[in-house]
Protein backbone atom coordinates (compact mmCIF):
# COMPACT_ATOMS: atom_id res chain seq x y z
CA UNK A 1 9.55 136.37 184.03
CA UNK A 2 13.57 136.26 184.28
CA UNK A 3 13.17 133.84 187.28
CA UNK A 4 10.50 131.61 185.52
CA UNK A 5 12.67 130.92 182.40
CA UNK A 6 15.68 130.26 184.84
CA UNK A 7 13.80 127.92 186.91
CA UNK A 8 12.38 126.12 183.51
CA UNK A 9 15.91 125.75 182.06
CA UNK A 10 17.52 124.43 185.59
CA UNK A 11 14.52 122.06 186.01
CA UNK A 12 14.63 120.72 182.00
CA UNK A 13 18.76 120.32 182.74
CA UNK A 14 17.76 118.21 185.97
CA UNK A 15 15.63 116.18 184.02
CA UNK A 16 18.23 115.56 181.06
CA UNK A 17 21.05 115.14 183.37
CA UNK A 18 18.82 112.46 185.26
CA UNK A 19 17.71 110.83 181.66
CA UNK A 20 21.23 110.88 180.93
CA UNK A 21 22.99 109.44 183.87
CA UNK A 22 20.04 106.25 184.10
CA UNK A 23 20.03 104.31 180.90
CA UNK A 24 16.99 102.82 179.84
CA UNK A 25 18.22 99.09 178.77
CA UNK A 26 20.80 99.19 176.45
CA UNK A 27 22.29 96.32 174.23
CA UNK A 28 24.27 93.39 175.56
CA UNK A 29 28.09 94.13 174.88
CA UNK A 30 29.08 92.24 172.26
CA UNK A 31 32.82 92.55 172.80
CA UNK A 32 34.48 90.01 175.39
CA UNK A 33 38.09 90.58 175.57
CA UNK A 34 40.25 87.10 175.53
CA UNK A 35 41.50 87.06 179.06
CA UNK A 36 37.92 87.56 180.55
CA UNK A 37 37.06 85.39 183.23
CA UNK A 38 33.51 83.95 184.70
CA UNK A 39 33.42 85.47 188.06
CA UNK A 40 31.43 82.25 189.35
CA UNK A 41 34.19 79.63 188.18
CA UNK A 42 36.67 81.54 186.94
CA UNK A 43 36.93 79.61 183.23
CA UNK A 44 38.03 82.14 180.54
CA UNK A 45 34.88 82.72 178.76
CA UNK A 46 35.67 84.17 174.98
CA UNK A 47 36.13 80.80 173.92
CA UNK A 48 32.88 79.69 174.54
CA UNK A 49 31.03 81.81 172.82
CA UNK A 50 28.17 80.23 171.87
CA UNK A 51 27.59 79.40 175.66
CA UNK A 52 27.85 83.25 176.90
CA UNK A 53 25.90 84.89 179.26
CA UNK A 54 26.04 88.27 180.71
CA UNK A 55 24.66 90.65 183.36
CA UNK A 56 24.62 94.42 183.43
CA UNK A 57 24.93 96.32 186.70
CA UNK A 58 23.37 99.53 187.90
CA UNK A 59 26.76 100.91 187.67
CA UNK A 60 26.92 99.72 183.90
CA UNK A 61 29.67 97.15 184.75
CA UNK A 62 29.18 93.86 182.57
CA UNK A 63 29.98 91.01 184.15
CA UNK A 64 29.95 87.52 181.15
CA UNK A 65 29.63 84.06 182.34
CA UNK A 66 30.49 80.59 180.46
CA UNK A 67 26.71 79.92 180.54
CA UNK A 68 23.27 80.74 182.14
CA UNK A 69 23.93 77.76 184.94
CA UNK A 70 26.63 80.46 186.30
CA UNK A 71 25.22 83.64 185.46
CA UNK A 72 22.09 81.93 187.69
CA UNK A 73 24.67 80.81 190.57
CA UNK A 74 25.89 84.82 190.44
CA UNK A 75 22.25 86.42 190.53
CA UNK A 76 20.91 84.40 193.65
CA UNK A 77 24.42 85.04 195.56
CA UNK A 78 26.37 88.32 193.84
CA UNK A 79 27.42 88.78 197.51
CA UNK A 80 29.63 85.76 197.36
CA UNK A 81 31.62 87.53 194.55
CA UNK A 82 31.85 91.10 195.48
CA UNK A 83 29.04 92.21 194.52
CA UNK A 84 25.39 93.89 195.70
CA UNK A 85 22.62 92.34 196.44
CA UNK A 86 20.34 91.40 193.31
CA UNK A 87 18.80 95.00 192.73
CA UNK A 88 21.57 95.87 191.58
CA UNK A 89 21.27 93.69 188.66
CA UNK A 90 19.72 96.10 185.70
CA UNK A 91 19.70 93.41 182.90
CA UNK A 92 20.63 89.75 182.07
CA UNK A 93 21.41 88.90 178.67
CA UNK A 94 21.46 85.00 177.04
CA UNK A 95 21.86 83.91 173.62
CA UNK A 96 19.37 81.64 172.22
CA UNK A 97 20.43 78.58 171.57
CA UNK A 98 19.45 77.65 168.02
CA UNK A 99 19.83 81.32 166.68
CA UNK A 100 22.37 82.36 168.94
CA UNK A 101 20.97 86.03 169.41
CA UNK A 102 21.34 87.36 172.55
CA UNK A 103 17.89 87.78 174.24
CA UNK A 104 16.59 89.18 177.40
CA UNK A 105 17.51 86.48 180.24
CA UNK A 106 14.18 86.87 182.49
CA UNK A 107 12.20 86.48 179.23
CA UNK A 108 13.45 83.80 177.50
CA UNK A 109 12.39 79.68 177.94
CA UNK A 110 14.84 77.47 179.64
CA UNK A 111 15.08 73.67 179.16
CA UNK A 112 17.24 71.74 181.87
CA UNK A 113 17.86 68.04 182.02
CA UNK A 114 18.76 67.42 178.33
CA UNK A 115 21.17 65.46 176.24
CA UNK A 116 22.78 68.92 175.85
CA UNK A 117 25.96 70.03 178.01
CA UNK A 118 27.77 73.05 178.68
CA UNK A 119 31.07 74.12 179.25
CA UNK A 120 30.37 73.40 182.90
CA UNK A 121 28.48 70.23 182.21
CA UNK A 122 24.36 70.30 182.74
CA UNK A 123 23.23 73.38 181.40
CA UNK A 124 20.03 75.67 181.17
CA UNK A 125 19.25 76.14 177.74
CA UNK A 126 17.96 78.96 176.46
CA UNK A 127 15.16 80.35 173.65
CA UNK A 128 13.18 83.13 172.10
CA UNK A 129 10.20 81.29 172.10
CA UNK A 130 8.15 78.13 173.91
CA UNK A 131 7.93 76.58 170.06
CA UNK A 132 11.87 76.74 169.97
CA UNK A 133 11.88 75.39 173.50
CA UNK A 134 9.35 72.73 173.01
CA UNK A 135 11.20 71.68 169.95
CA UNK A 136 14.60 71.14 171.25
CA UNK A 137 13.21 69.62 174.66
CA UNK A 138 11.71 66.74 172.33
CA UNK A 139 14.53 66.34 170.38
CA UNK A 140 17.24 66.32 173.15
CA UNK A 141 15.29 64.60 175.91
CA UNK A 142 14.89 67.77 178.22
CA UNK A 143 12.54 67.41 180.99
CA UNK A 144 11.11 70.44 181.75
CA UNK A 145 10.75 73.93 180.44
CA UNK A 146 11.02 76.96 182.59
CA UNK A 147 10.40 80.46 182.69
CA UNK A 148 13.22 82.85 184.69
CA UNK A 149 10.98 83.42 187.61
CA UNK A 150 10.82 79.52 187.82
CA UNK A 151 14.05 78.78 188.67
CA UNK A 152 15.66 78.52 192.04
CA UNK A 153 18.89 78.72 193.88
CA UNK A 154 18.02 74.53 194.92
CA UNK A 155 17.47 73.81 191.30
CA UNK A 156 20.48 76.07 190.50
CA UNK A 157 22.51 73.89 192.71
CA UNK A 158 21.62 70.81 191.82
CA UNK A 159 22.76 71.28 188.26
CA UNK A 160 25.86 72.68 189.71
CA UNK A 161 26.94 69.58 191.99
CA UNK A 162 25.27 67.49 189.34
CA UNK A 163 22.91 65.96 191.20
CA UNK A 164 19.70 64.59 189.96
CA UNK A 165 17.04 67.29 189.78
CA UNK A 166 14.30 67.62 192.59
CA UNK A 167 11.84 69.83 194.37
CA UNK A 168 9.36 68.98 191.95
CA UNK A 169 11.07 69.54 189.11
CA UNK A 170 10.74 66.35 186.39
């Protein structure tokens, strides 16, 4: 019976230990200290606050960008800057863009091609909800709406280098 009990407690201290050491999603940090610095562009990012963007490793490092454009350019190439492939990526965090909330960034609406600009000029522009996103894509000209798994690295790009938007995309 000694053995059984021994084997329970290792087992339930395996199981903690495992709980413990693989976070289910946590919170984005809200904290950016002042000399922080987009690791796409390098632009300090605390002062744009109402444009920020982050991504949480595996490892739990956070990494902020100066928008979703960049946080997009660092999830289709984290090689480029040092990191992992995109696995590695355990959450993406964006703040909506009316309540500016942070929500989850492969669940929220994105409107590109608006009146709207970034810190880094064209921007995706993120919300909650389709109503929210509907809303401000009629108000601000926007031309299309997209989900995260929409998005592309060509689309990515083309905001980037500011070229007119193609592939489909109107």
């Amino acid at each position: 019976m000694n053995g059984i009990k021994m084997y329970a407690m290792m087992t339930l201290f395996i199981i903690l230990l495992l709980f413990h050491a693989a976070p289910i999603q946590a919170a984005p940090q809200d904290e950016v200290a002042g000399d922080t610095r987009c690791p796409v562009c390098g632009m300090f990012v605390a002062k744009y606050e109402n444009w920020l963007a982050q991504i949480r490793l595996a490892d739990g490092e956070v990494l902020f960008f100066d928008g979703v454009k960049d946080l997009l350019v660092f999830h289709f190439h984290p090689e480029k800057y040092g990191k992992a492939a995109g696995s590695d990526i355990r959450e993406i965090w964006v703040k909506d863009y009316y309540t500016l909330s942070w929500i989850d960034g492969r669940q929220a609406f994105y409107v590109i091609g608006s009146d709207v600009y970034g810190p880094m000029g064209k921007e995706f522009i993120p919300f909650a909800s389709r109503d929210a996103a509907e809303n401000f894509k009629q108000d601000h000209k926007g031309e299309k709406i997209l989900v995260f798994d929409e998005v592309t690295d060509d689309l990515v790009q083309s905001l980037r280098a500011g070229a007119r938007m193609h592939h489909g995309v109107k």
